[in-house]
C-alpha atoms as a PDB file:
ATOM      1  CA  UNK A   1     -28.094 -17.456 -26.445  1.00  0.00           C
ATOM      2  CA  UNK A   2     -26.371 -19.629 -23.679  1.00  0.00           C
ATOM      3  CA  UNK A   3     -25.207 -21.707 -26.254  1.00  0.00           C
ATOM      4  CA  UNK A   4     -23.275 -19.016 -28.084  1.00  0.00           C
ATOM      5  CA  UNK A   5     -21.694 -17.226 -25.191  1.00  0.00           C
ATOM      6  CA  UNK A   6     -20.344 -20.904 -24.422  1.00  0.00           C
ATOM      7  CA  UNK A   7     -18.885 -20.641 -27.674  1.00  0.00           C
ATOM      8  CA  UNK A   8     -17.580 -17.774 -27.966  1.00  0.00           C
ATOM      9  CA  UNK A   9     -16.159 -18.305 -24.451  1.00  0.00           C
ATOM     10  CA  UNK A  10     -14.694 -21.709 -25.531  1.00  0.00           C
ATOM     11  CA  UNK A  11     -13.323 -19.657 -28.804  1.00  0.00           C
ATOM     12  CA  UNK A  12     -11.892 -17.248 -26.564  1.00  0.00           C
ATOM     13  CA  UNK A  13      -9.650 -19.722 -23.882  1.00  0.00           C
ATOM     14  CA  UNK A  14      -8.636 -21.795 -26.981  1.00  0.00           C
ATOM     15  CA  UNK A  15      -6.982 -18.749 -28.633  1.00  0.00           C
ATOM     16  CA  UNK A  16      -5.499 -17.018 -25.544  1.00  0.00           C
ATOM     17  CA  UNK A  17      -4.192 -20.144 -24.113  1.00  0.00           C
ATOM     18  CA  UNK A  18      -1.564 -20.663 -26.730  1.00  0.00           C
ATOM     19  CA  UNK A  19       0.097 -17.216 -26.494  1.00  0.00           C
ATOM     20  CA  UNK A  20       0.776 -18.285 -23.124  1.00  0.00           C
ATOM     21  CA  UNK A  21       2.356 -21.094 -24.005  1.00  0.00           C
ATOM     22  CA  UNK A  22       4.077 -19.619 -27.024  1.00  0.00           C
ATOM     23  CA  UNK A  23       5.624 -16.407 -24.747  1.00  0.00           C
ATOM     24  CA  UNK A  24       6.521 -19.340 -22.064  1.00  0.00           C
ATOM     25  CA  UNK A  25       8.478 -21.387 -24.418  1.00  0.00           C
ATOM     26  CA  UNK A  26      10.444 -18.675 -26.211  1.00  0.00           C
ATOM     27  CA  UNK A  27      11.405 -17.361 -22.735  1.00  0.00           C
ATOM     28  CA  UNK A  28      12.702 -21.055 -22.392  1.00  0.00           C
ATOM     29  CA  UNK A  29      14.430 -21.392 -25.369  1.00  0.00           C
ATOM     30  CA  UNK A  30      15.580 -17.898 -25.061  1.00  0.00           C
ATOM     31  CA  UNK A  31      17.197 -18.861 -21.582  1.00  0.00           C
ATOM     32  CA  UNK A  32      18.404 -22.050 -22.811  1.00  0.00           C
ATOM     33  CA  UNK A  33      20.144 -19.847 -25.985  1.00  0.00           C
ATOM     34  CA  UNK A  34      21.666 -17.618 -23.453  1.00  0.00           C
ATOM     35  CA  UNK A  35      23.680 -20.453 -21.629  1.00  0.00           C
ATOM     36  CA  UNK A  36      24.690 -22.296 -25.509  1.00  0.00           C
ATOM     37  CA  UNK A  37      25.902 -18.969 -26.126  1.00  0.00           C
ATOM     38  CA  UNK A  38      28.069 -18.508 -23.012  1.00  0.00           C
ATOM     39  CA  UNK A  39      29.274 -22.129 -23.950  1.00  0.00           C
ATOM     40  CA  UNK A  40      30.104 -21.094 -27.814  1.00  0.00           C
ATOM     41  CA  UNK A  41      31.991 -18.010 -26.398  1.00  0.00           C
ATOM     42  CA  UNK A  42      33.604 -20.434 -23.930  1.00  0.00           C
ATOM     43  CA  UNK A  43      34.614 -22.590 -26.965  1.00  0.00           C
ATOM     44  CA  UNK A  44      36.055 -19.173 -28.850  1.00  0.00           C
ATOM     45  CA  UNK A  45      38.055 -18.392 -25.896  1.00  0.00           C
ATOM     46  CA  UNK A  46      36.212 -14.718 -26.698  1.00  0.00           C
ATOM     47  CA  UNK A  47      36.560 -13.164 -23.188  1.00  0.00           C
ATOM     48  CA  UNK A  48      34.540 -10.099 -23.872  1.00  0.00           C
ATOM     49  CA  UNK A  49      31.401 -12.262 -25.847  1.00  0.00           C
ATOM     50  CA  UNK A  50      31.477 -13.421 -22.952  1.00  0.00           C
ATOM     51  CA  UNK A  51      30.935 -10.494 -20.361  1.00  0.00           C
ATOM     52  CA  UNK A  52      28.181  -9.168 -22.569  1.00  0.00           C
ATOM     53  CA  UNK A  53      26.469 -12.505 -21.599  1.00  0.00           C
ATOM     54  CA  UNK A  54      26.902 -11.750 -18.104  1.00  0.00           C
ATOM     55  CA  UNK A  55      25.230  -9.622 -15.804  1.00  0.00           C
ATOM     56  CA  UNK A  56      27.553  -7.155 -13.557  1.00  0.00           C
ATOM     57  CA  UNK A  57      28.004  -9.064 -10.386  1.00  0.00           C
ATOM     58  CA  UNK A  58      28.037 -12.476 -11.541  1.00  0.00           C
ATOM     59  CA  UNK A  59      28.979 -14.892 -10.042  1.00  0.00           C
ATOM     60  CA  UNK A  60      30.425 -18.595 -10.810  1.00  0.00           C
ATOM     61  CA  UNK A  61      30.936 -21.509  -8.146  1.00  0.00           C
ATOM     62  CA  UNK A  62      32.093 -24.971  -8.987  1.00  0.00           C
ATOM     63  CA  UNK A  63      31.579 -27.931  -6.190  1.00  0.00           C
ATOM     64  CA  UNK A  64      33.752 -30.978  -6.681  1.00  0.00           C
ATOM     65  CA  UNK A  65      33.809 -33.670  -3.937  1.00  0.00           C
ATOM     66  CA  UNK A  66      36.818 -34.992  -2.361  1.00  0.00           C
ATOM     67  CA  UNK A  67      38.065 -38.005   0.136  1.00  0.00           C
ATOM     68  CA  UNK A  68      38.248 -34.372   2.128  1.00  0.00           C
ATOM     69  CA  UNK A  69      34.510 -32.620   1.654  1.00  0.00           C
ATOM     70  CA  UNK A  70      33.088 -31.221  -1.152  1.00  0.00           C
ATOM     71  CA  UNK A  71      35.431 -28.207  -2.127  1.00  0.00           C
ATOM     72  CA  UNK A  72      34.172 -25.302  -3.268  1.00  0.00           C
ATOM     73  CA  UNK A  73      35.401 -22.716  -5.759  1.00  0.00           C
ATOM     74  CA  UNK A  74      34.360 -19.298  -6.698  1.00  0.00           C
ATOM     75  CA  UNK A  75      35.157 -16.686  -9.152  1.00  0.00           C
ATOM     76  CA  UNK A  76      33.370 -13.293 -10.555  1.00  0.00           C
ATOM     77  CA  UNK A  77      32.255 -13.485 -14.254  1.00  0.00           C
ATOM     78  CA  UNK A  78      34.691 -10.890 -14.776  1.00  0.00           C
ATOM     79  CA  UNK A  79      37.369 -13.262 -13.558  1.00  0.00           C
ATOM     80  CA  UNK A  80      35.944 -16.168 -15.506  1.00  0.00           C
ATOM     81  CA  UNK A  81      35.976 -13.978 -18.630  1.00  0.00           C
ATOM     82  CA  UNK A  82      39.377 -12.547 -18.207  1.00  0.00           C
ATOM     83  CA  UNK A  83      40.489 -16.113 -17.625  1.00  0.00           C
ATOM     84  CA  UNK A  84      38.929 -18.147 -20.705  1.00  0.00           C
ATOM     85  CA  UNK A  85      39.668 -14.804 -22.968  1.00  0.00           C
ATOM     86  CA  UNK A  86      43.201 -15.843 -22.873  1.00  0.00           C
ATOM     87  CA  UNK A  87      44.900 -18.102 -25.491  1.00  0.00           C
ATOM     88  CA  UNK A  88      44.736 -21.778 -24.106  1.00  0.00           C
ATOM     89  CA  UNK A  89      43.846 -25.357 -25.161  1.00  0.00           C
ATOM     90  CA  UNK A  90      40.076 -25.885 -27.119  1.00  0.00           C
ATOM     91  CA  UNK A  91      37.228 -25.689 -24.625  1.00  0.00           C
ATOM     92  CA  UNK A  92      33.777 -27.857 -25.630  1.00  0.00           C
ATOM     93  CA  UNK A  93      30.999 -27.457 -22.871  1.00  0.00           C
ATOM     94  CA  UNK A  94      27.757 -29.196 -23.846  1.00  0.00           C
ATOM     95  CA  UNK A  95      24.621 -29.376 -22.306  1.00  0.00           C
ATOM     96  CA  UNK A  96      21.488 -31.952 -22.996  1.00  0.00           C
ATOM     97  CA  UNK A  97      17.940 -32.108 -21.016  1.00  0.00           C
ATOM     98  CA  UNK A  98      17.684 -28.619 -19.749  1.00  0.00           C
ATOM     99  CA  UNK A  99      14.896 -28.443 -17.317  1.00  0.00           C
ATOM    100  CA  UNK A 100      13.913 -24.695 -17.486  1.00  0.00           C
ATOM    101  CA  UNK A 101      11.553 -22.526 -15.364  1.00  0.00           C
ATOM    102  CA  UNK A 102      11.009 -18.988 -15.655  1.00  0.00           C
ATOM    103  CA  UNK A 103       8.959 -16.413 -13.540  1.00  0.00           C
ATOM    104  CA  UNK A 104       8.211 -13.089 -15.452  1.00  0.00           C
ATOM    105  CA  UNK A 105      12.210 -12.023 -15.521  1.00  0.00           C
ATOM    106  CA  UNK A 106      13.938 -14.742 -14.000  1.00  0.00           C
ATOM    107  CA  UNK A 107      14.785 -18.242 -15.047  1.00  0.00           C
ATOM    108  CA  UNK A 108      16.703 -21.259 -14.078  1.00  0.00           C
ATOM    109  CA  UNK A 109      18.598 -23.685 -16.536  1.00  0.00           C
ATOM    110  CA  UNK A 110      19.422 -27.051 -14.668  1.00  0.00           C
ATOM    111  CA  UNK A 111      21.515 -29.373 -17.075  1.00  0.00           C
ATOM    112  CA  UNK A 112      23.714 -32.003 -16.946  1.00  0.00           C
ATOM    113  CA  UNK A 113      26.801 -30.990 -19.220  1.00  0.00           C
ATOM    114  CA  UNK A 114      29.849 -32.752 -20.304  1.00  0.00           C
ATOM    115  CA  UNK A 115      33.635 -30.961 -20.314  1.00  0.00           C
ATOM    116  CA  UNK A 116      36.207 -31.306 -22.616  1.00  0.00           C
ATOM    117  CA  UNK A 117      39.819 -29.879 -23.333  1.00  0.00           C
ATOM    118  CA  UNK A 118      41.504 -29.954 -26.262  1.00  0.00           C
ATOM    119  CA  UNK A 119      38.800 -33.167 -27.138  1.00  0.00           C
ATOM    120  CA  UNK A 120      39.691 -34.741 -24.661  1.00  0.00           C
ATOM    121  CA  UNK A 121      37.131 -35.335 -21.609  1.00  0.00           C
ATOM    122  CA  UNK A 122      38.032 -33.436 -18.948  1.00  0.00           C
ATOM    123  CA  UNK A 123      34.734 -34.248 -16.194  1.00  0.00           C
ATOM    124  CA  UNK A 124      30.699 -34.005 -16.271  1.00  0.00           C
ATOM    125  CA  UNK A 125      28.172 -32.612 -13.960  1.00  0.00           C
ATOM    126  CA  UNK A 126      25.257 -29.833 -13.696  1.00  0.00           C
ATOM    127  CA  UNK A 127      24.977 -26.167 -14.478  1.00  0.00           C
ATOM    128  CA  UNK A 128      22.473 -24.640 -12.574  1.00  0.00           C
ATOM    129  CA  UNK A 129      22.373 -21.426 -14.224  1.00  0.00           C
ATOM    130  CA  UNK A 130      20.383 -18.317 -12.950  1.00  0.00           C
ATOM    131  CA  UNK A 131      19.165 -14.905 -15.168  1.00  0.00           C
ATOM    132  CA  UNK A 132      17.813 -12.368 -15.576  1.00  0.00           C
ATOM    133  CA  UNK A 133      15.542 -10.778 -18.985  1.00  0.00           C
ATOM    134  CA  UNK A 134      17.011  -7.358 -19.438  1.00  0.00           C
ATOM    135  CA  UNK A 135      16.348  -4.737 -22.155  1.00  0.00           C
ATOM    136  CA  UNK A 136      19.177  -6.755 -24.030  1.00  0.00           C
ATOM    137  CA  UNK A 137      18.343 -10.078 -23.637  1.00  0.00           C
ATOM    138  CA  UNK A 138      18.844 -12.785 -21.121  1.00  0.00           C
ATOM    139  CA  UNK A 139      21.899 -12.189 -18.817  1.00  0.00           C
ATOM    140  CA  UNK A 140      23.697 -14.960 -16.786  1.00  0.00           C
ATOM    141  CA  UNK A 141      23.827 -13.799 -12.971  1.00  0.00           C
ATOM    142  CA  UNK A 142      25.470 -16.923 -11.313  1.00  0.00           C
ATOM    143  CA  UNK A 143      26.185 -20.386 -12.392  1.00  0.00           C
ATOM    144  CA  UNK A 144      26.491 -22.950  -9.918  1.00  0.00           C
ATOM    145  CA  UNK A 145      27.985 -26.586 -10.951  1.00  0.00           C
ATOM    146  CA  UNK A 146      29.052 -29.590  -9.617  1.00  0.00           C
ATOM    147  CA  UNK A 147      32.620 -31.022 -11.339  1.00  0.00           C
ATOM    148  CA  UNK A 148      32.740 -35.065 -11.297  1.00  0.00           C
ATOM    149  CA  UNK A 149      35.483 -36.931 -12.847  1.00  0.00           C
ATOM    150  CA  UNK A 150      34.628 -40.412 -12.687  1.00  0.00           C
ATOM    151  CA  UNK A 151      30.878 -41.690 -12.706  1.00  0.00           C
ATOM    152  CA  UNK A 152      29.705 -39.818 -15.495  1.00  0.00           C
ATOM    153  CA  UNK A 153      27.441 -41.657 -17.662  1.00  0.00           C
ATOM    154  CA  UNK A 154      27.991 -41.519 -21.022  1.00  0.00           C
ATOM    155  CA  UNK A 155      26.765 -38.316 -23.064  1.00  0.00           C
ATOM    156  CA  UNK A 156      23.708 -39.132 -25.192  1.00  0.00           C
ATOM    157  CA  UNK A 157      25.140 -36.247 -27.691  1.00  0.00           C
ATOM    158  CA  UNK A 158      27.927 -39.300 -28.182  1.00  0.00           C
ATOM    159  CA  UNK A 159      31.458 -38.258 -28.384  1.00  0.00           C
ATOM    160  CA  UNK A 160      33.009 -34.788 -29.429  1.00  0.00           C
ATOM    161  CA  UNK A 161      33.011 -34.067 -33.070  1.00  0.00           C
ATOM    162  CA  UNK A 162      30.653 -37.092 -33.561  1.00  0.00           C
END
């Protein structure tokens, strides 16, 4: 008898251990397609694509060092909507490596990304993104990233368009 409640104990972990892991990594790859999306609506200059990506009171803040201090930028995902919904140059925002952690309905997306306008490189750096799982879907609450222009390494997606 010891035998088969071993098994069937055994036969139970082995089966409920990889739902975990299978809810885990589609809340991963469902944060990780939240932030690609907010890039492709980035890259379609579609300003209200992407406010439905964000939540309410987002929040974006850039950090680029100078001779001076690092400087630091922010703007309300409203703003940054209303600004890339406008006509402009092409915008290409890629991302590689995210590191992801979630906790029931938050994650974090850390990633280094590259930046270019118009294809050409503009700078590099990393998104830190924060959201939160709503009824609809991941939302972006507040992206944090640094903004380098020189030191990048080179992208291991290789060049735009390539």
């Amino acid at each position: 008898m010891r035998k088969f409640g071993a098994t069937v104990l055994l036969a139970a972990v082995a089966t409920t251990t990889p739902a975990y892991v299978v809810a885990q990594d589609d809340a991963e790859a469902g944060a990780v397609a939240a932030v690609q999306a907010l890039f492709d609506a980035m890259a379609a200059r579609d300003g209200d694509a992407i406010r439905d990506l964000l939540t309410d009171g987002a929040v974006f803040t850039s950090m680029v060092e100078t001779a001076d201090g690092v400087q630091v930028g922010e703007s309300t995902g409203a703003q940054f909507a209303a600004s890339i919904g406008q006509p402009g140059p092409v915008l290409l925002e890629r991302m590689w490596d995210p590191h992801v952690m979630v906790q029931g309905p938050m994650a974090v997306v850390w990633t280094p990304y590259d930046f270019h306008v118009d294809g050409q490189f503009s700078h590099c750096g990393i998104d830190a993104v924060s959201l939160v799982h709503t009824d609809e879907g991941w939302k972006i609450s507040s992206i944090a990233y640094t903004r380098e222009r020189d030191g990048c390494a080179p992208s291991p997606l290789g060049p735009p368009g390539g």
